[in-house]
N, C-alpha and C. Protein backbone atom coordinates (compact mmCIF):
# COMPACT_ATOMS: atom_id res chain seq x y z
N UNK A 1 -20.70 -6.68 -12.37
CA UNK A 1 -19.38 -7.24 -12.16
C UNK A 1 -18.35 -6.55 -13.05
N UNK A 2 -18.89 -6.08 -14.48
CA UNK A 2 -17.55 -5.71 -15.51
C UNK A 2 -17.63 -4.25 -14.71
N UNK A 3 -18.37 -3.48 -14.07
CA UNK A 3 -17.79 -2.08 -13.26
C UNK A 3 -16.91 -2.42 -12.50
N UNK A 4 -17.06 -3.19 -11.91
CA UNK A 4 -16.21 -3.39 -10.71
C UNK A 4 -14.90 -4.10 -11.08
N UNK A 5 -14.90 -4.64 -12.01
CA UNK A 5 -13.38 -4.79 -12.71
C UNK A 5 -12.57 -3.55 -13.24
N UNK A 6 -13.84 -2.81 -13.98
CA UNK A 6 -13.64 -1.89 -14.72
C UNK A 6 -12.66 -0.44 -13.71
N UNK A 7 -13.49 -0.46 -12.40
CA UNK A 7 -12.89 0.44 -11.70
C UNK A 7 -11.73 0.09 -10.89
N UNK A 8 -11.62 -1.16 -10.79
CA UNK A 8 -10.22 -1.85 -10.01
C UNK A 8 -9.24 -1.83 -11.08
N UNK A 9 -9.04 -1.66 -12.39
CA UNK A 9 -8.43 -1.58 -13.36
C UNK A 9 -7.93 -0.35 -13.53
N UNK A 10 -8.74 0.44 -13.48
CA UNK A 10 -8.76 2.11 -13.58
C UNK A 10 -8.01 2.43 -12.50
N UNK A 11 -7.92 1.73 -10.89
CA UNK A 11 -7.26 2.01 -10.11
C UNK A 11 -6.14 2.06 -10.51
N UNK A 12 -5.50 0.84 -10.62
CA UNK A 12 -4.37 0.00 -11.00
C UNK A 12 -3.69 0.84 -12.09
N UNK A 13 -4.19 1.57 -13.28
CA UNK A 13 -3.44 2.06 -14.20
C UNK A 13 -3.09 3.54 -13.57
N UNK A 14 -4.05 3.85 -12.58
CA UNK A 14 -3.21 5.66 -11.99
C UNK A 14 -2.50 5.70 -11.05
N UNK A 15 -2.66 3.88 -10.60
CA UNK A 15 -1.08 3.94 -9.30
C UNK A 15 0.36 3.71 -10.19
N UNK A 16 -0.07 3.01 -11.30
CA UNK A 16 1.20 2.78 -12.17
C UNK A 16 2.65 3.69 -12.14
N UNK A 17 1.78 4.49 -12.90
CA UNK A 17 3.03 5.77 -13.04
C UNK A 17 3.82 5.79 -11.40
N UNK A 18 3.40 5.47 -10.36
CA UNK A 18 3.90 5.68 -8.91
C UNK A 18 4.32 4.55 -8.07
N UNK A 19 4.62 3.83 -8.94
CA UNK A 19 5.25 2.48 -8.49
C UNK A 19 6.57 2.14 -8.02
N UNK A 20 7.19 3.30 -7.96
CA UNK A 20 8.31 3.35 -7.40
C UNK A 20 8.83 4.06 -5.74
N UNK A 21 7.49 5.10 -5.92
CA UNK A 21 7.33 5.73 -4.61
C UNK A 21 6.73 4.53 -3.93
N UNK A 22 5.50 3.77 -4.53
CA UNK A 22 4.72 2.74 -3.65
C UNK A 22 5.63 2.22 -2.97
N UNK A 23 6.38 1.60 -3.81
CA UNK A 23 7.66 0.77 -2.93
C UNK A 23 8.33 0.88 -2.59
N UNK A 24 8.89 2.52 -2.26
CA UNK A 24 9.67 3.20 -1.23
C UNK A 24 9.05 3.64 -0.13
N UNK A 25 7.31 4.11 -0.27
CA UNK A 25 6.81 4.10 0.93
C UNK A 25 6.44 2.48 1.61
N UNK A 26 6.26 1.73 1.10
CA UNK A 26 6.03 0.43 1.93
C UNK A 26 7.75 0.05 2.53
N UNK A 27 8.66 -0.39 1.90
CA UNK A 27 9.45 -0.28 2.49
C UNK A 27 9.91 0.84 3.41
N UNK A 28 9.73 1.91 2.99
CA UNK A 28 9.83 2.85 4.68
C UNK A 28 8.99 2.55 5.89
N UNK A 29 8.00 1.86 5.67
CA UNK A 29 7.03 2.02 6.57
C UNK A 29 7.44 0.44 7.13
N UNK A 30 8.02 -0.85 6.61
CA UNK A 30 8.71 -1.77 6.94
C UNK A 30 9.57 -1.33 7.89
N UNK A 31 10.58 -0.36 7.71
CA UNK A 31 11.53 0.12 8.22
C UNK A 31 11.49 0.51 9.36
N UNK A 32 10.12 1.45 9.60
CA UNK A 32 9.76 2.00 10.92
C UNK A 32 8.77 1.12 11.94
N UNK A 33 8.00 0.58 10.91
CA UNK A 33 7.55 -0.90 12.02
C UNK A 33 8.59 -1.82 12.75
N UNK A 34 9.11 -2.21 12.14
CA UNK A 34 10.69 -3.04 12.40
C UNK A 34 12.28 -2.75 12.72
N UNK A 35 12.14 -1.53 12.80
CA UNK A 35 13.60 -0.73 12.71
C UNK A 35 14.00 -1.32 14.58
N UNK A 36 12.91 -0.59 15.12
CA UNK A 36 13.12 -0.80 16.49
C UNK A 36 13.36 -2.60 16.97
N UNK A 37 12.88 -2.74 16.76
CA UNK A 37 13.13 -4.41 17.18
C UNK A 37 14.44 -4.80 16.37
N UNK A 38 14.58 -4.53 15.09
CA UNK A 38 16.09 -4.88 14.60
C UNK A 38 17.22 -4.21 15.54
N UNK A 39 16.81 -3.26 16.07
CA UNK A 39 17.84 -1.96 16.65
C UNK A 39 18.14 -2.58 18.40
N UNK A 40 16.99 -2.95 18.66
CA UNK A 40 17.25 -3.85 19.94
C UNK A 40 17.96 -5.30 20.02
N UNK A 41 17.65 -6.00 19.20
CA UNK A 41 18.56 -7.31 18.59
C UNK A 41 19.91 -6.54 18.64
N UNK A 42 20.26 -5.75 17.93
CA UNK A 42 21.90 -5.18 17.32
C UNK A 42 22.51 -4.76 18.58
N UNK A 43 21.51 -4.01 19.48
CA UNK A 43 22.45 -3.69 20.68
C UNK A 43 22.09 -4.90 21.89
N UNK A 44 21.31 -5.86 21.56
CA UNK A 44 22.20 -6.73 22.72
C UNK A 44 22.83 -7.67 22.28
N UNK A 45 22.93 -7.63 21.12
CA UNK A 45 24.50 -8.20 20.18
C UNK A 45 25.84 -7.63 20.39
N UNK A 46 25.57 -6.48 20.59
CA UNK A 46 26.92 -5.41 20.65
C UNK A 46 27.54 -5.14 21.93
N UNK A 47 26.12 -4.95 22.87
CA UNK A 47 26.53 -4.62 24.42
C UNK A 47 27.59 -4.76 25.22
N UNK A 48 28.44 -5.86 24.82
CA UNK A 48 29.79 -5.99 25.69
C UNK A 48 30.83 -4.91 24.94
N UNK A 49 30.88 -4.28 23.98
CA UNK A 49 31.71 -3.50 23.32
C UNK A 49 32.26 -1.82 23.85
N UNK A 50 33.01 -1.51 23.51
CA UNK A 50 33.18 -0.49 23.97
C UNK A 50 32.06 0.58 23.49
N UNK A 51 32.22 1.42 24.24
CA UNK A 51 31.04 2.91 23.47
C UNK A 51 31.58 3.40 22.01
N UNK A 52 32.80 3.55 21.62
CA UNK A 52 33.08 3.84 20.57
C UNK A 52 32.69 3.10 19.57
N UNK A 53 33.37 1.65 19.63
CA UNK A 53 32.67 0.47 18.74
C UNK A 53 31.09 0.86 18.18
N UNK A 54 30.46 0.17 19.49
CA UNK A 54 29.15 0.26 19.92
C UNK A 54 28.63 1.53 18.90
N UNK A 55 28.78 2.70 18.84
CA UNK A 55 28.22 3.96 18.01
C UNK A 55 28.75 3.96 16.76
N UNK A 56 29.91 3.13 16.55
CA UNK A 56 30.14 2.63 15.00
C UNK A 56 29.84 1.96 14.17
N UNK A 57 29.11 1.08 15.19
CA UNK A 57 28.76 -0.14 14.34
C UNK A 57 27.30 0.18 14.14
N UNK A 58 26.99 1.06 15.15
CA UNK A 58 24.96 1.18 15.34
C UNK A 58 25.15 2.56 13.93
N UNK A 59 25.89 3.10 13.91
CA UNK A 59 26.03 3.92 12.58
C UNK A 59 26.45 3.47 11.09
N UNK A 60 26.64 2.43 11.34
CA UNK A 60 26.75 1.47 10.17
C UNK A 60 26.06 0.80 10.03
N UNK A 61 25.38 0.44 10.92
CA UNK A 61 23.63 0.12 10.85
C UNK A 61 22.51 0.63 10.41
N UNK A 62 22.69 1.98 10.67
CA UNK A 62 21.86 2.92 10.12
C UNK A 62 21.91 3.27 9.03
N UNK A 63 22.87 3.34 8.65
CA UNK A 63 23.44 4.16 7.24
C UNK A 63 23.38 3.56 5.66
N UNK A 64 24.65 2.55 6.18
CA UNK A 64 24.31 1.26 5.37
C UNK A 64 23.17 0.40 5.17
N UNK A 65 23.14 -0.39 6.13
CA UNK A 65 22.20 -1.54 6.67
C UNK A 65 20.57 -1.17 5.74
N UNK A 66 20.33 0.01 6.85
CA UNK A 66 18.95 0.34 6.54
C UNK A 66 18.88 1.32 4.85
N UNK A 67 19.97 1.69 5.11
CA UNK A 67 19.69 2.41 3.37
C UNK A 67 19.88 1.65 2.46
N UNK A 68 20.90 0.66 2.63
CA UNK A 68 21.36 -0.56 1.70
C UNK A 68 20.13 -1.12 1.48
N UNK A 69 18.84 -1.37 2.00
CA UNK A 69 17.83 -2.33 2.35
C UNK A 69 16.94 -1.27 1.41
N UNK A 70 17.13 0.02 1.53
CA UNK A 70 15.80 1.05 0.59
C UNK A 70 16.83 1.17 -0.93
N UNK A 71 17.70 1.07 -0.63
CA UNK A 71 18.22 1.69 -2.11
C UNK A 71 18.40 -0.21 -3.13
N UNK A 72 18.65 -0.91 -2.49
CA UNK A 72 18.24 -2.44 -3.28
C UNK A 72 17.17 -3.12 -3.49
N UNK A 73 16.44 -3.37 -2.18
CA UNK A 73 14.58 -4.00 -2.20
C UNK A 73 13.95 -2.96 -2.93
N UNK A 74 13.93 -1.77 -2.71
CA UNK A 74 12.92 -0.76 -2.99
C UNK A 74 13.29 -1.31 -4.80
N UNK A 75 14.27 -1.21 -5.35
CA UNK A 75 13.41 -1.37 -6.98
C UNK A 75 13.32 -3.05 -7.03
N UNK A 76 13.84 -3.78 -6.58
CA UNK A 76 12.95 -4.91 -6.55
C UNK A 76 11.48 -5.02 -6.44
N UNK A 77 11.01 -4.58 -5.17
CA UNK A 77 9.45 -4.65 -4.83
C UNK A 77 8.86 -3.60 -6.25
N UNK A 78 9.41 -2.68 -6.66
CA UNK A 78 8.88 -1.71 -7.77
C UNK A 78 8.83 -3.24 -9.10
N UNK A 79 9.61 -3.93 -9.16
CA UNK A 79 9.57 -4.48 -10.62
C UNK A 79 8.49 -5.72 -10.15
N UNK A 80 8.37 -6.04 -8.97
CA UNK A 80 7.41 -6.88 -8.83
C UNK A 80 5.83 -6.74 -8.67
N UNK A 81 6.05 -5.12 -7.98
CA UNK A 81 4.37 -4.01 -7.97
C UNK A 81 4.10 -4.54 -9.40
N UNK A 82 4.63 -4.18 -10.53
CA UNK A 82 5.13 -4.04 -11.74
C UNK A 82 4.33 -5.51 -13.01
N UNK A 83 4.86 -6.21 -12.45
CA UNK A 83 4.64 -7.35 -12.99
C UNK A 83 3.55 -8.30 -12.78
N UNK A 84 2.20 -7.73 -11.79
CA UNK A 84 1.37 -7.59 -11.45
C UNK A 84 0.33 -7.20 -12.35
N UNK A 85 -0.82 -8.25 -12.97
CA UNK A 85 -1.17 -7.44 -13.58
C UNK A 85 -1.78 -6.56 -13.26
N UNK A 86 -2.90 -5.87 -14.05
CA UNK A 86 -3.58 -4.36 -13.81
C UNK A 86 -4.73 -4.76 -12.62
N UNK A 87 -5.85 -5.88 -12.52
CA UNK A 87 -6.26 -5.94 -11.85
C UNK A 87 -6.17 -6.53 -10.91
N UNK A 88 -4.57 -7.04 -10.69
CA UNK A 88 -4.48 -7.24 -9.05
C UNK A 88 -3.38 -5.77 -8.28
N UNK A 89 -3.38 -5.48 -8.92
CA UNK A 89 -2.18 -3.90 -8.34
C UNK A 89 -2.91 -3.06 -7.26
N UNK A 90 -4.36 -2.45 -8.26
CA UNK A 90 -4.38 -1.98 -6.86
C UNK A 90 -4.75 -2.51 -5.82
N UNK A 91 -5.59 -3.50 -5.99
CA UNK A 91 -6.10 -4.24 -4.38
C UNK A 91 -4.91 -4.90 -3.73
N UNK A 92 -3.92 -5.27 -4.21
CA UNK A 92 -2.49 -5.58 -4.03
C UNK A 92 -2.26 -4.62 -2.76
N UNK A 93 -1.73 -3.14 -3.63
CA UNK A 93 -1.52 -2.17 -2.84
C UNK A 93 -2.35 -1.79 -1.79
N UNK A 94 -3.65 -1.65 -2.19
CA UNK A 94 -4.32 -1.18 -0.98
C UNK A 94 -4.54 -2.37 0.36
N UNK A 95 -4.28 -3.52 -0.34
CA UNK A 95 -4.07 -4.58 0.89
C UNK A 95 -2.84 -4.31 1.85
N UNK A 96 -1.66 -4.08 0.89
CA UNK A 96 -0.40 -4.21 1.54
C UNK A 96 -0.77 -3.05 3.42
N UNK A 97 -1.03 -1.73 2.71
CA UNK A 97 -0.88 -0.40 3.39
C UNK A 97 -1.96 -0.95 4.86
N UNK A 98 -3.07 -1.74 4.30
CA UNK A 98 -3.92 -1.46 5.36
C UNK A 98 -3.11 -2.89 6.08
N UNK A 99 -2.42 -4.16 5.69
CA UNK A 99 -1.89 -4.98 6.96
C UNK A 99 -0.86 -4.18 7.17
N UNK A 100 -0.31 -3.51 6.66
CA UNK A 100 1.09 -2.66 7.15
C UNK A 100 0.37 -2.08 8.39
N UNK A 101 -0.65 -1.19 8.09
CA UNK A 101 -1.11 -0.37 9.48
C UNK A 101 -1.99 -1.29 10.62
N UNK A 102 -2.33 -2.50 10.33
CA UNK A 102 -2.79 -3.20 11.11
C UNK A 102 -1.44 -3.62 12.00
N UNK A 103 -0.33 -4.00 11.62
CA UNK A 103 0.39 -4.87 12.14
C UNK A 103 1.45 -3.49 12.77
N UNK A 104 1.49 -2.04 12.63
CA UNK A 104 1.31 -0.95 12.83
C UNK A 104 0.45 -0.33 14.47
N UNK A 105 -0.40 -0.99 14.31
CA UNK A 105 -1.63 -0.91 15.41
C UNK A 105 -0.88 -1.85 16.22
N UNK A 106 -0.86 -3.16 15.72
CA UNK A 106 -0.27 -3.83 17.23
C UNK A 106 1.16 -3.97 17.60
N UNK A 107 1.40 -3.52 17.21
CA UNK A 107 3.12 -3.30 17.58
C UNK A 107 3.15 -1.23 18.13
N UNK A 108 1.81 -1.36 18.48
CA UNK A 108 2.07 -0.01 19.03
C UNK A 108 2.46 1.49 18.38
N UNK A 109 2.31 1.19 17.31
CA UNK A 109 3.65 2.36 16.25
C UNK A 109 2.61 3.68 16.14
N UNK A 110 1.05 2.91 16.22
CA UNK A 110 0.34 4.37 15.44
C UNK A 110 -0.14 4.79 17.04
């Protein structure tokens, strides 16, 4: 049992240093699971609008919206990876990635 702490610990301290990418790749990968379904909501919100509107606002969607969402959550989720201790981080992480790609699988993405 103390190996198997021992090596889930050992995980946990060499994802450390990368805890900021972790949580820019999970939130990207949020982004691309979900982008589309947010993106379909927005345009049949918008649909009665003119085309100009319509490509202004879906570009302010993009730009803002979705970068606003990586450049604020992303160091949030980093201080919370963070505050985690050592032996729940990595199974943490390696949980997150594999329901990310499960829920990935059924929403068609992979």
């Amino acid at each position: 049992m103390y190996e198997i702490k021992l090596t889930i610990i050992q995980l946990s301290q060499w994802l450390y240093p990368w805890i900021g990418e972790i949580a820019m790749a999970i939130m990207a990968t949020i982004l691309v699971i979900y982008g589309e379904t947010v993106n379909r909501l927005f345009k049949r919100q918008i649909s009665g609008l003119h085309f100009i509107f319509r490509t202004i606002l879906f570009i302010l969607l993009c730009t803002f919206g979705y970068g606003a969402l990586l450049i604020y959550v992303t160091p949030m989720l980093a201080k919370l990876l963070a505050s985690m201790g050592m032996i729940y981080l990595g199974p943490l992480v390696l949980g997150v990635f594999i329901a990310l790609g499960v829920i990935a699988e059924k929403k068609n993405r992979i």
